[in-house]
PDB file of N, CA and C in Angstrom:
ATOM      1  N   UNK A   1     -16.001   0.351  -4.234  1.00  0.00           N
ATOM      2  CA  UNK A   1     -16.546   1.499  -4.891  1.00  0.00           C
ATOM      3  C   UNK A   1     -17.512   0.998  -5.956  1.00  0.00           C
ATOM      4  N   UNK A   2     -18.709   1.706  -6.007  1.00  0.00           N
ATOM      5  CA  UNK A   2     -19.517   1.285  -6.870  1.00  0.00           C
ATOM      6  C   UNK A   2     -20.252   2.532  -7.951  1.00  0.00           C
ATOM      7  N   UNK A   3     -19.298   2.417  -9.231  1.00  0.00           N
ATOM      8  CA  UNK A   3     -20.257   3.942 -10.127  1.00  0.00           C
ATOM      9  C   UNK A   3     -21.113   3.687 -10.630  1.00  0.00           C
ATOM     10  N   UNK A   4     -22.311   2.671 -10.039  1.00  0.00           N
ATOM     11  CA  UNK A   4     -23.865   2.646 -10.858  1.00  0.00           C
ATOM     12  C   UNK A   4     -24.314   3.317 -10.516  1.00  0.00           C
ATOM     13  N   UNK A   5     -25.041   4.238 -11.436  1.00  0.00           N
ATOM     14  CA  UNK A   5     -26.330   5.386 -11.477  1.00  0.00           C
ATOM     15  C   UNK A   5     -27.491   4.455 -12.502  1.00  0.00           C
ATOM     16  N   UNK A   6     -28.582   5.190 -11.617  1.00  0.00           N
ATOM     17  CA  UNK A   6     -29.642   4.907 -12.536  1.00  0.00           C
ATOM     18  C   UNK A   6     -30.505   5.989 -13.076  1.00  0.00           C
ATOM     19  N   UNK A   7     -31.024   6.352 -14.207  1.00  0.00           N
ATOM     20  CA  UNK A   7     -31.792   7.595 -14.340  1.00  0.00           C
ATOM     21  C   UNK A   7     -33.362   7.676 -14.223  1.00  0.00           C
ATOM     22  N   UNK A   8     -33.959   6.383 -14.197  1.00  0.00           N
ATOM     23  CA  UNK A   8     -35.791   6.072 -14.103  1.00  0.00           C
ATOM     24  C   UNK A   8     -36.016   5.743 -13.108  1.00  0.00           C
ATOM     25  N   UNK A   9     -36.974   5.452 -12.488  1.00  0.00           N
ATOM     26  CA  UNK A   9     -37.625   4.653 -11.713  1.00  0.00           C
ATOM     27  C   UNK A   9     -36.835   4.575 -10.468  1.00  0.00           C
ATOM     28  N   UNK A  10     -36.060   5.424 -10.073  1.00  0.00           N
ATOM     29  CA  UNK A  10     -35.298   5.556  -8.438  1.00  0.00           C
ATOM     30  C   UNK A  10     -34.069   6.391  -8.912  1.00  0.00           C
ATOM     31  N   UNK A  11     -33.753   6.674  -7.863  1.00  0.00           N
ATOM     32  CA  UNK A  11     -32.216   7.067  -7.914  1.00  0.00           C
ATOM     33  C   UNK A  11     -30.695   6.380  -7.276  1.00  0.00           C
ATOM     34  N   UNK A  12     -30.016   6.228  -8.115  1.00  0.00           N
ATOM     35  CA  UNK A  12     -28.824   5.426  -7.417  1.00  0.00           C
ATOM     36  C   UNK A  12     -28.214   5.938  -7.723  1.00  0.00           C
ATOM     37  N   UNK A  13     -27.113   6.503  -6.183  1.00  0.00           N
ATOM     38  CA  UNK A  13     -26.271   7.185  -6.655  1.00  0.00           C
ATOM     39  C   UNK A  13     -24.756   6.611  -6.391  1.00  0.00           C
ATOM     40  N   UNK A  14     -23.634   6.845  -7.036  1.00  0.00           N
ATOM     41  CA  UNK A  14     -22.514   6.382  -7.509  1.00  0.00           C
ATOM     42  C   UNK A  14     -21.835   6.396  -4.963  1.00  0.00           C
ATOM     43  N   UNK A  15     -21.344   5.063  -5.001  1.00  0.00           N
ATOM     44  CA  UNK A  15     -21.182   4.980  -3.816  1.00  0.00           C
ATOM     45  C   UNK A  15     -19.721   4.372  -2.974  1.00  0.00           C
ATOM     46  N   UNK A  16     -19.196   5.200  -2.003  1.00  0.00           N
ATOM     47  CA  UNK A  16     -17.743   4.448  -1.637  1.00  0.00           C
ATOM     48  C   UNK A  16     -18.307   3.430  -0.264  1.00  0.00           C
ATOM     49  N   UNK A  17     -17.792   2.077  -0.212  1.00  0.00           N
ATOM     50  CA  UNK A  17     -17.750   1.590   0.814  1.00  0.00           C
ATOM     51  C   UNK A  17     -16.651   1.689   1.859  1.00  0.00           C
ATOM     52  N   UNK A  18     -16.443   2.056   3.216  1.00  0.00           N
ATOM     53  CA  UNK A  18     -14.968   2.340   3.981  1.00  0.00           C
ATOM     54  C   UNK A  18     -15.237   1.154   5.048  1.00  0.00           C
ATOM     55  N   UNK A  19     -14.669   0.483   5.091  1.00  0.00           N
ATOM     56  CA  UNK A  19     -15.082  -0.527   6.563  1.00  0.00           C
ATOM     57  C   UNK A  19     -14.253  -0.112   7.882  1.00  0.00           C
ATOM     58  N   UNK A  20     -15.151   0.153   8.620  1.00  0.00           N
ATOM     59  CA  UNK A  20     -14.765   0.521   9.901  1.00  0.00           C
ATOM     60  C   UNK A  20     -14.592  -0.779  11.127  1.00  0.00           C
ATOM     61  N   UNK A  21     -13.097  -0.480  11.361  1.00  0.00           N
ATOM     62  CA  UNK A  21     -12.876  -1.807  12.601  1.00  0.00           C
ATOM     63  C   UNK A  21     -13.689  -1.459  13.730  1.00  0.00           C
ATOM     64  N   UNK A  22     -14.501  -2.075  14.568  1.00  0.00           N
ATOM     65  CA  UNK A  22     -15.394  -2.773  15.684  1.00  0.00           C
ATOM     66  C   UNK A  22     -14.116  -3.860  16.284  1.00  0.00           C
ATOM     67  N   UNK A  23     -14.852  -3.294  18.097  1.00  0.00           N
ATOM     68  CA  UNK A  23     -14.062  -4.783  18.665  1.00  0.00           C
ATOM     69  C   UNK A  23     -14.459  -5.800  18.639  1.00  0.00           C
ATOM     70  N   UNK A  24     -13.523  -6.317  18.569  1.00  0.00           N
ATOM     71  CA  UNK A  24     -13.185  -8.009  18.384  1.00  0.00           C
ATOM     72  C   UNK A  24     -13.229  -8.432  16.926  1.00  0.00           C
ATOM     73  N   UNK A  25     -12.905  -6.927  16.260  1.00  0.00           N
ATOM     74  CA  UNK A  25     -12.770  -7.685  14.547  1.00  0.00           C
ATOM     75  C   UNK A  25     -11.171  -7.843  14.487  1.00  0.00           C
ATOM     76  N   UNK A  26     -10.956  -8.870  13.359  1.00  0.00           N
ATOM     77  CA  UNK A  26      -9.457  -8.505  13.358  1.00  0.00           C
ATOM     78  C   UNK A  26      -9.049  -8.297  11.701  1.00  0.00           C
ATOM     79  N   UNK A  27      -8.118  -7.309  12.041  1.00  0.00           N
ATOM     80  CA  UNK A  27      -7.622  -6.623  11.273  1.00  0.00           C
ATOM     81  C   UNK A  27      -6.656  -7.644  10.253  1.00  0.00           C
ATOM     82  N   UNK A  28      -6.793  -7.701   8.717  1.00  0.00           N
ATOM     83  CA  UNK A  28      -5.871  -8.161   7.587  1.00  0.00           C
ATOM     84  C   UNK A  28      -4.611  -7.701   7.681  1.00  0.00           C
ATOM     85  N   UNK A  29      -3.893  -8.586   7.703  1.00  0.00           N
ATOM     86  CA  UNK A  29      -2.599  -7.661   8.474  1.00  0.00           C
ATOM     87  C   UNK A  29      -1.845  -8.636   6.408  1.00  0.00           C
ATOM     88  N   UNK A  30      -2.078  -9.389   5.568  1.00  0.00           N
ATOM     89  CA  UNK A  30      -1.358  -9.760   4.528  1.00  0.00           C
ATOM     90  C   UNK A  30      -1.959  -8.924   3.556  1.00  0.00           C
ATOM     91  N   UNK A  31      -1.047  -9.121   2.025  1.00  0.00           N
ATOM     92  CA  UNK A  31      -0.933  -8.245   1.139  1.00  0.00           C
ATOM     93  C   UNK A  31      -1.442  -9.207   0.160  1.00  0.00           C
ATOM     94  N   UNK A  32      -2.358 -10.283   0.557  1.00  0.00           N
ATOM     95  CA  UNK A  32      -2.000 -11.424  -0.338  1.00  0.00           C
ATOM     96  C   UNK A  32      -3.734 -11.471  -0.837  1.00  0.00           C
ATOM     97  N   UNK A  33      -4.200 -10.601  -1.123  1.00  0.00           N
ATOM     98  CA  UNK A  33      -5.865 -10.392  -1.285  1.00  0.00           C
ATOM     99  C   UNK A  33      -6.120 -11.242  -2.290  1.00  0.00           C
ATOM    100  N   UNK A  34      -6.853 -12.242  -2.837  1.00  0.00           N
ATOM    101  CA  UNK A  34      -7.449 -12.806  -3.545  1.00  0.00           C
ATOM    102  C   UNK A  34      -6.695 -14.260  -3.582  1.00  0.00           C
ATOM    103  N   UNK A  35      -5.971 -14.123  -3.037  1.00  0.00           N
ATOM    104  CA  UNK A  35      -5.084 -16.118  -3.139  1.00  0.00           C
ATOM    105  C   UNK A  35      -4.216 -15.900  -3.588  1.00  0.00           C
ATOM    106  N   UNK A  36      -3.742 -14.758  -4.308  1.00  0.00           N
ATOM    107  CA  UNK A  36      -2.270 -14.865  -4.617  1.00  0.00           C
ATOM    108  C   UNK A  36      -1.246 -14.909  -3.766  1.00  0.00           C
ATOM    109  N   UNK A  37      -0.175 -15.702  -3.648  1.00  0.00           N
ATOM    110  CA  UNK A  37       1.017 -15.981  -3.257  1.00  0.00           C
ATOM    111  C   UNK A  37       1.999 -16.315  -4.061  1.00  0.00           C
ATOM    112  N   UNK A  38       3.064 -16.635  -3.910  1.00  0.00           N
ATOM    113  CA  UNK A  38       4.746 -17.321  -4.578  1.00  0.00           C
ATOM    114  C   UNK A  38       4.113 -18.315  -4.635  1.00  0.00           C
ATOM    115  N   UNK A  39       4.253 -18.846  -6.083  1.00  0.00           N
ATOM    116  CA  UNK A  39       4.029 -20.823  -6.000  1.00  0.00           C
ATOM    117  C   UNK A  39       2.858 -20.439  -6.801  1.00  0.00           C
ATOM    118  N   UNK A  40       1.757 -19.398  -6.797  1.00  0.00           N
ATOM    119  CA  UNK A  40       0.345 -19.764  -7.346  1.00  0.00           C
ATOM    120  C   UNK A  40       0.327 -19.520  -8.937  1.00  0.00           C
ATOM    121  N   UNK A  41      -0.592 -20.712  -9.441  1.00  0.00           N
ATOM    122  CA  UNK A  41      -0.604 -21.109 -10.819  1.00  0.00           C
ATOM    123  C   UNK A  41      -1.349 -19.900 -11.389  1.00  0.00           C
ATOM    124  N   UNK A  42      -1.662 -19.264 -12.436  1.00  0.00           N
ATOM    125  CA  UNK A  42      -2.380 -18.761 -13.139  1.00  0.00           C
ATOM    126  C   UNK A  42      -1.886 -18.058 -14.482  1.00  0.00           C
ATOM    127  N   UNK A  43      -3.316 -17.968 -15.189  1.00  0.00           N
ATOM    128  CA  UNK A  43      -3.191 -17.375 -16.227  1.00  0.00           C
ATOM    129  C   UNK A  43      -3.347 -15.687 -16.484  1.00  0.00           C
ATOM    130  N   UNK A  44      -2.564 -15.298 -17.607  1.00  0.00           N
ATOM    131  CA  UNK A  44      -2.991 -13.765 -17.723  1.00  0.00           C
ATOM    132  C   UNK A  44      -3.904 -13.725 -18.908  1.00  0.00           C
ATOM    133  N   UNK A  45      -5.046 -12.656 -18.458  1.00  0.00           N
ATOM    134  CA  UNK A  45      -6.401 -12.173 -19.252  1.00  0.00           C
ATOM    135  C   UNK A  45      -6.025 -10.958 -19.842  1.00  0.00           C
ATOM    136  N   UNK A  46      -5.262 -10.316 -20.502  1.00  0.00           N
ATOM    137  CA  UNK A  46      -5.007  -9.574 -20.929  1.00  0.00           C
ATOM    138  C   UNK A  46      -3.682  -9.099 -21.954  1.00  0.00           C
ATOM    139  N   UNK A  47      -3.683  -8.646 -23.021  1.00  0.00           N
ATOM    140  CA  UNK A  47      -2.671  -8.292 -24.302  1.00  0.00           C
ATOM    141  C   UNK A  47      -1.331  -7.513 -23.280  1.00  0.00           C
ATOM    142  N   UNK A  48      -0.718  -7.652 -23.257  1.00  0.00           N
ATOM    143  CA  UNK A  48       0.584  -8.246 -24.412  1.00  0.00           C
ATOM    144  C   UNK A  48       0.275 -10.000 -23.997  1.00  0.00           C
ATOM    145  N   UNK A  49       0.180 -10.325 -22.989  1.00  0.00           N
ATOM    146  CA  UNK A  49       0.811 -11.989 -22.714  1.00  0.00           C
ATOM    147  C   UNK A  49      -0.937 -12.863 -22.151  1.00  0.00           C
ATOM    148  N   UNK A  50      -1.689 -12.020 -23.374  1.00  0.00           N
ATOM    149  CA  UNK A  50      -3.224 -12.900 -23.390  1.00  0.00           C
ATOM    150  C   UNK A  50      -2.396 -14.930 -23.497  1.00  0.00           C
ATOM    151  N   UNK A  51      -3.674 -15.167 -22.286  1.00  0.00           N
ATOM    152  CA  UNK A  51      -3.269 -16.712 -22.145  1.00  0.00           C
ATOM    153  C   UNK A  51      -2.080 -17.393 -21.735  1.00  0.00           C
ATOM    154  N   UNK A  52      -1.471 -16.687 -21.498  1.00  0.00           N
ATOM    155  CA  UNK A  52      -0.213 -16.922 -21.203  1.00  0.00           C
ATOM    156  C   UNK A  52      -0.158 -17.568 -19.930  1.00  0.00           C
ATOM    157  N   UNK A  53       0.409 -19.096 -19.316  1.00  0.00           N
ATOM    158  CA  UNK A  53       0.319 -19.263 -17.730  1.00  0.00           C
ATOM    159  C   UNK A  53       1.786 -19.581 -16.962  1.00  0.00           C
ATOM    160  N   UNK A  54       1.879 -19.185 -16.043  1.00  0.00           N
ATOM    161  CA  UNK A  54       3.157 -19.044 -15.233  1.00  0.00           C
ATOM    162  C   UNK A  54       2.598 -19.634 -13.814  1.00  0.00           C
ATOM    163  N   UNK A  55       3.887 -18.946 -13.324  1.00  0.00           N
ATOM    164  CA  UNK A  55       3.057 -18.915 -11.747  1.00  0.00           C
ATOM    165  C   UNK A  55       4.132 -18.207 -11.171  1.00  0.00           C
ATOM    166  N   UNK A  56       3.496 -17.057  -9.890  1.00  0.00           N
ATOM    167  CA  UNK A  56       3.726 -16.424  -9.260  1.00  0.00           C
ATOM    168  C   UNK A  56       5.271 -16.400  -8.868  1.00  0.00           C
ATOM    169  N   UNK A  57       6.250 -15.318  -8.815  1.00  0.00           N
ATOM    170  CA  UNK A  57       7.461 -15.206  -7.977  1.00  0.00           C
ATOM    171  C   UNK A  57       7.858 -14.068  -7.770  1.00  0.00           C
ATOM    172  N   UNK A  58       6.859 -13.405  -7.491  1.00  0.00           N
ATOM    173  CA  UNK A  58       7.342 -11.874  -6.918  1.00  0.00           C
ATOM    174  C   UNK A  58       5.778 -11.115  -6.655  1.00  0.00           C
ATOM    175  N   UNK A  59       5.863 -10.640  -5.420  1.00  0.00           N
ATOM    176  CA  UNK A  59       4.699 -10.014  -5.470  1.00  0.00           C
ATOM    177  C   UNK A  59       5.066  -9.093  -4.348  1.00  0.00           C
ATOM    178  N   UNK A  60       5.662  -7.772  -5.097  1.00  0.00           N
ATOM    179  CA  UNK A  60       5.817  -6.623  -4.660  1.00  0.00           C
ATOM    180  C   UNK A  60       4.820  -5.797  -4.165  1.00  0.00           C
ATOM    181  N   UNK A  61       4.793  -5.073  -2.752  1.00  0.00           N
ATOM    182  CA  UNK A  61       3.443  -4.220  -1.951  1.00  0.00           C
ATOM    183  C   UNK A  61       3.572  -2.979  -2.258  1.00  0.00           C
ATOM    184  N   UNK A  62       4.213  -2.260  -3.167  1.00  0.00           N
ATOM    185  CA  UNK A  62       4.267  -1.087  -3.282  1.00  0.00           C
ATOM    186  C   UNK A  62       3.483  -0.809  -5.179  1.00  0.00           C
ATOM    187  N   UNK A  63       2.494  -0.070  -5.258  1.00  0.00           N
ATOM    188  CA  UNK A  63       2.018   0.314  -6.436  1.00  0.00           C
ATOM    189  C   UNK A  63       2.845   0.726  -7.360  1.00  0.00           C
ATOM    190  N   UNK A  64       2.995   0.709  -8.496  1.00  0.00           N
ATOM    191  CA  UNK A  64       3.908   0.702  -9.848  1.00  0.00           C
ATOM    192  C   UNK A  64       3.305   1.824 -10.590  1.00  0.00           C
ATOM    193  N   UNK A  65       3.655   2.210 -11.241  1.00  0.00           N
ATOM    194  CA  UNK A  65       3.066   3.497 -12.499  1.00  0.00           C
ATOM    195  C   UNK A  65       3.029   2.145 -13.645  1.00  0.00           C
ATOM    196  N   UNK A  66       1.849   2.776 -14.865  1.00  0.00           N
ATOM    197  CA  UNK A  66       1.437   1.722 -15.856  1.00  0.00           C
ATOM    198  C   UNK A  66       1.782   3.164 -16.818  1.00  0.00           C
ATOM    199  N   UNK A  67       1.584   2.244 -18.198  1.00  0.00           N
ATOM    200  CA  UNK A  67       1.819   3.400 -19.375  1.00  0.00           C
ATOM    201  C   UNK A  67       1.043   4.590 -19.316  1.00  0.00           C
ATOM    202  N   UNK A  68      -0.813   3.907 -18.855  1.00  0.00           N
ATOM    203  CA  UNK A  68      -1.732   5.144 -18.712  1.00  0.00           C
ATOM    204  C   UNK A  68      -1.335   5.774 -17.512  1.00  0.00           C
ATOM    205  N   UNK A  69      -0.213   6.047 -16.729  1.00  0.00           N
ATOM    206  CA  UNK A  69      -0.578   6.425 -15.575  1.00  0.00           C
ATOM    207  C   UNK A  69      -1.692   6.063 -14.295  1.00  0.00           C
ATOM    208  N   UNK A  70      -1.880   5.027 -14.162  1.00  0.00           N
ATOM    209  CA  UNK A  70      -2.725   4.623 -13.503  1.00  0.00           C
ATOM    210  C   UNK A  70      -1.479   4.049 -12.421  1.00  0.00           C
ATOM    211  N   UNK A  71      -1.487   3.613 -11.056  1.00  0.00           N
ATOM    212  CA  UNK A  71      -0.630   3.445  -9.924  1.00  0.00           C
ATOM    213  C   UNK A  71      -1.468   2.302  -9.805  1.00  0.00           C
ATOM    214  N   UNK A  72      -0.617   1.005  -9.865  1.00  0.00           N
ATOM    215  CA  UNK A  72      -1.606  -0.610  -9.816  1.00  0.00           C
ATOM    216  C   UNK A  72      -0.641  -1.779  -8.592  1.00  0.00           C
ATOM    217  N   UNK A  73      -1.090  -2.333  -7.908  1.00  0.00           N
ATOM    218  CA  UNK A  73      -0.559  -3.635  -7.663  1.00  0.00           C
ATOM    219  C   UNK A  73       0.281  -4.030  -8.811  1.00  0.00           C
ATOM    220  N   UNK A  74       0.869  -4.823  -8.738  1.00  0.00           N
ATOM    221  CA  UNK A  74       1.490  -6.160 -10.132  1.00  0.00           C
ATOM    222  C   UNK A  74       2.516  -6.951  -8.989  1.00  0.00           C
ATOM    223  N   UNK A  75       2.302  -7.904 -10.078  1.00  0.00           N
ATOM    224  CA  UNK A  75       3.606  -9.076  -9.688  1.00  0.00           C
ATOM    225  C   UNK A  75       3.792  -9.511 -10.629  1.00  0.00           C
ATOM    226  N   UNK A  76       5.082 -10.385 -10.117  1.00  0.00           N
ATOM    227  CA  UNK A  76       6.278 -10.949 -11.500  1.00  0.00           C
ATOM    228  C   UNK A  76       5.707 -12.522 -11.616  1.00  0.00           C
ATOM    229  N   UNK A  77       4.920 -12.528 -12.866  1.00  0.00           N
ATOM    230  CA  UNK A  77       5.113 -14.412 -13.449  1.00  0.00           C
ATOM    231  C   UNK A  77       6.520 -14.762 -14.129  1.00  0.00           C
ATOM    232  N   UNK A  78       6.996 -15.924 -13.687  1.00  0.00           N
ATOM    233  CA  UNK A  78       7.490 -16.737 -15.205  1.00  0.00           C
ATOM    234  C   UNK A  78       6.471 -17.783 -15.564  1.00  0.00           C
ATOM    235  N   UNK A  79       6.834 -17.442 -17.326  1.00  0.00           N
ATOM    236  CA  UNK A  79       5.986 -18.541 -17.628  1.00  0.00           C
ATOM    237  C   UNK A  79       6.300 -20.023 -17.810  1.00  0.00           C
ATOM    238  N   UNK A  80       5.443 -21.096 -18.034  1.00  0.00           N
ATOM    239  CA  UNK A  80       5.752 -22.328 -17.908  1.00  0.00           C
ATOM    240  C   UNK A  80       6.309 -22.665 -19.188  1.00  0.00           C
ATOM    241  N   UNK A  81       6.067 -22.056 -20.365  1.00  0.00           N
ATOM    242  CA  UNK A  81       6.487 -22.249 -21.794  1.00  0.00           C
ATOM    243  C   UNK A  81       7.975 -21.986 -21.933  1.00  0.00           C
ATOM    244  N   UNK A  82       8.453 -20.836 -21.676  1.00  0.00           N
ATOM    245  CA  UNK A  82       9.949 -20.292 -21.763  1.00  0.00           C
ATOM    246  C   UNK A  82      10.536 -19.985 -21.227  1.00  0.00           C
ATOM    247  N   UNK A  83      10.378 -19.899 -19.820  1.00  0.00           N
ATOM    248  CA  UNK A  83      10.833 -19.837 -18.107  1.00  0.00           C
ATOM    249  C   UNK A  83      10.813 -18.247 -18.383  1.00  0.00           C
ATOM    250  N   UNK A  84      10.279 -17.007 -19.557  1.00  0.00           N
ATOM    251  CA  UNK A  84      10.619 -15.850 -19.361  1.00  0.00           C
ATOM    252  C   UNK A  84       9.594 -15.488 -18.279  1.00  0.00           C
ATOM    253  N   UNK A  85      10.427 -13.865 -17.786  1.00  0.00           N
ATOM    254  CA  UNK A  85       9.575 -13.268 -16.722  1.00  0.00           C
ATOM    255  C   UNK A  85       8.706 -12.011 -17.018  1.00  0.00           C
ATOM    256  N   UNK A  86       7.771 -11.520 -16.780  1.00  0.00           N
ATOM    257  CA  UNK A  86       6.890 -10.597 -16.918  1.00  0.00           C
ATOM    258  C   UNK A  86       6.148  -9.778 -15.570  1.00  0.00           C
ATOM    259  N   UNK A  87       6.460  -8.480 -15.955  1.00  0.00           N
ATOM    260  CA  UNK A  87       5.596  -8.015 -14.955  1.00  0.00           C
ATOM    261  C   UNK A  87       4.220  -7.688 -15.261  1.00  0.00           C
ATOM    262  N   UNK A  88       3.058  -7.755 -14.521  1.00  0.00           N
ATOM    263  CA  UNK A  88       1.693  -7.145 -14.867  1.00  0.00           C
ATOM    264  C   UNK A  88       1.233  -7.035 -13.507  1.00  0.00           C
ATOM    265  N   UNK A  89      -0.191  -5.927 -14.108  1.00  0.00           N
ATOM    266  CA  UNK A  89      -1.185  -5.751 -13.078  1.00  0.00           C
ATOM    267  C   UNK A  89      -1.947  -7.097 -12.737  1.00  0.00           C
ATOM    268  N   UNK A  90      -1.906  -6.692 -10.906  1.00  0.00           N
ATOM    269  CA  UNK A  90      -2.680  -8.482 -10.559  1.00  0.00           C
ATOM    270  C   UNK A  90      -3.970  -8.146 -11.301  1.00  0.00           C
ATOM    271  N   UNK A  91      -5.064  -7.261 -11.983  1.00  0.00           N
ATOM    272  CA  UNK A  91      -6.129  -7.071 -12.079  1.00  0.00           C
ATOM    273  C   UNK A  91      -6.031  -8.078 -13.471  1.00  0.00           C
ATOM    274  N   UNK A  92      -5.166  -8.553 -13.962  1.00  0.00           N
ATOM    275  CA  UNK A  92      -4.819  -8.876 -15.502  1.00  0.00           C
ATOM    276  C   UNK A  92      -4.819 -10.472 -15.100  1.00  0.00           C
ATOM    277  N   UNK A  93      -5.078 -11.007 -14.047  1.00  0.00           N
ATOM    278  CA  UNK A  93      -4.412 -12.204 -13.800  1.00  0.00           C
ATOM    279  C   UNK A  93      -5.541 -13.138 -13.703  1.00  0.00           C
ATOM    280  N   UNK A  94      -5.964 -14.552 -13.839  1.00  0.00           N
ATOM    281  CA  UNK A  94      -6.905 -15.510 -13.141  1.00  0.00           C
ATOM    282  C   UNK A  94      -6.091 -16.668 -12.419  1.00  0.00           C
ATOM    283  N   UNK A  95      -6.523 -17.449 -11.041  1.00  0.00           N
ATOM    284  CA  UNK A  95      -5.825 -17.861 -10.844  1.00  0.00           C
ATOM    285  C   UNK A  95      -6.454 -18.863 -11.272  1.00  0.00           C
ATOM    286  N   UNK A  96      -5.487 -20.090 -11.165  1.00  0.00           N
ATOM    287  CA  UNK A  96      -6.025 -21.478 -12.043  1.00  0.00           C
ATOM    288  C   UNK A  96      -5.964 -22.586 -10.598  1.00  0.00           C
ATOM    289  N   UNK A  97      -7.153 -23.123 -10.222  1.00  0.00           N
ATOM    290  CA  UNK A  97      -7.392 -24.040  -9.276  1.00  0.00           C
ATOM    291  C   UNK A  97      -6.164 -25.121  -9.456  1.00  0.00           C
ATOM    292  N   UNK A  98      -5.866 -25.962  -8.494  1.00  0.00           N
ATOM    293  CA  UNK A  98      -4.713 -27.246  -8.381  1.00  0.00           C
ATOM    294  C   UNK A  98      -4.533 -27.449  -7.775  1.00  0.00           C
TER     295      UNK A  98
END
């Protein structure tokens, strides 16, 4: 999804992309979009647990409710500092190369 508008010199208007399967494409059949898996290193970009790095042990497929009401992905880090566990949105996450 893309909400750029422009107001001069053209018009762009706010746009959804849907990808349509064709034969001989094959279909994503994992939940694991961007490299995340169990085992993967990374850090979180975002308050409460800014900087904080763990790595991956739970990565639940069903969307969660957040405080704003927003319905998000998340998975469970522990971190490497205090073995505690945390849940967050994957959107909150970077993964760290290794």
């Amino acid at each position: 999804m893309s909400g750029a508008t422009q107001i001069r010199a053209g018009v762009m208007r706010p746009e959804i992309l849907i990808p349509v399967e064709t034969a001989g494409t094959t279909r994503r059949t994992d939940d694991h979009a961007g490299g995340l898996e169990i085992g993967s290193l990374l850090r979180v970009i975002r308050q409460p647990y800014f900087g904080r790095i763990g790595r991956v042990v739970e990565l639940p497929p069903e969307l969660q409710p957040l405080e704003s009401e927003a319905h998000v992905r998340v998975l469970t880090v522990e971190f490497a500092d205090d073995r505690s566990r945390a849940v967050v949105p994957r959107a909150n996450v970077e993964l760290i190369a290794g």
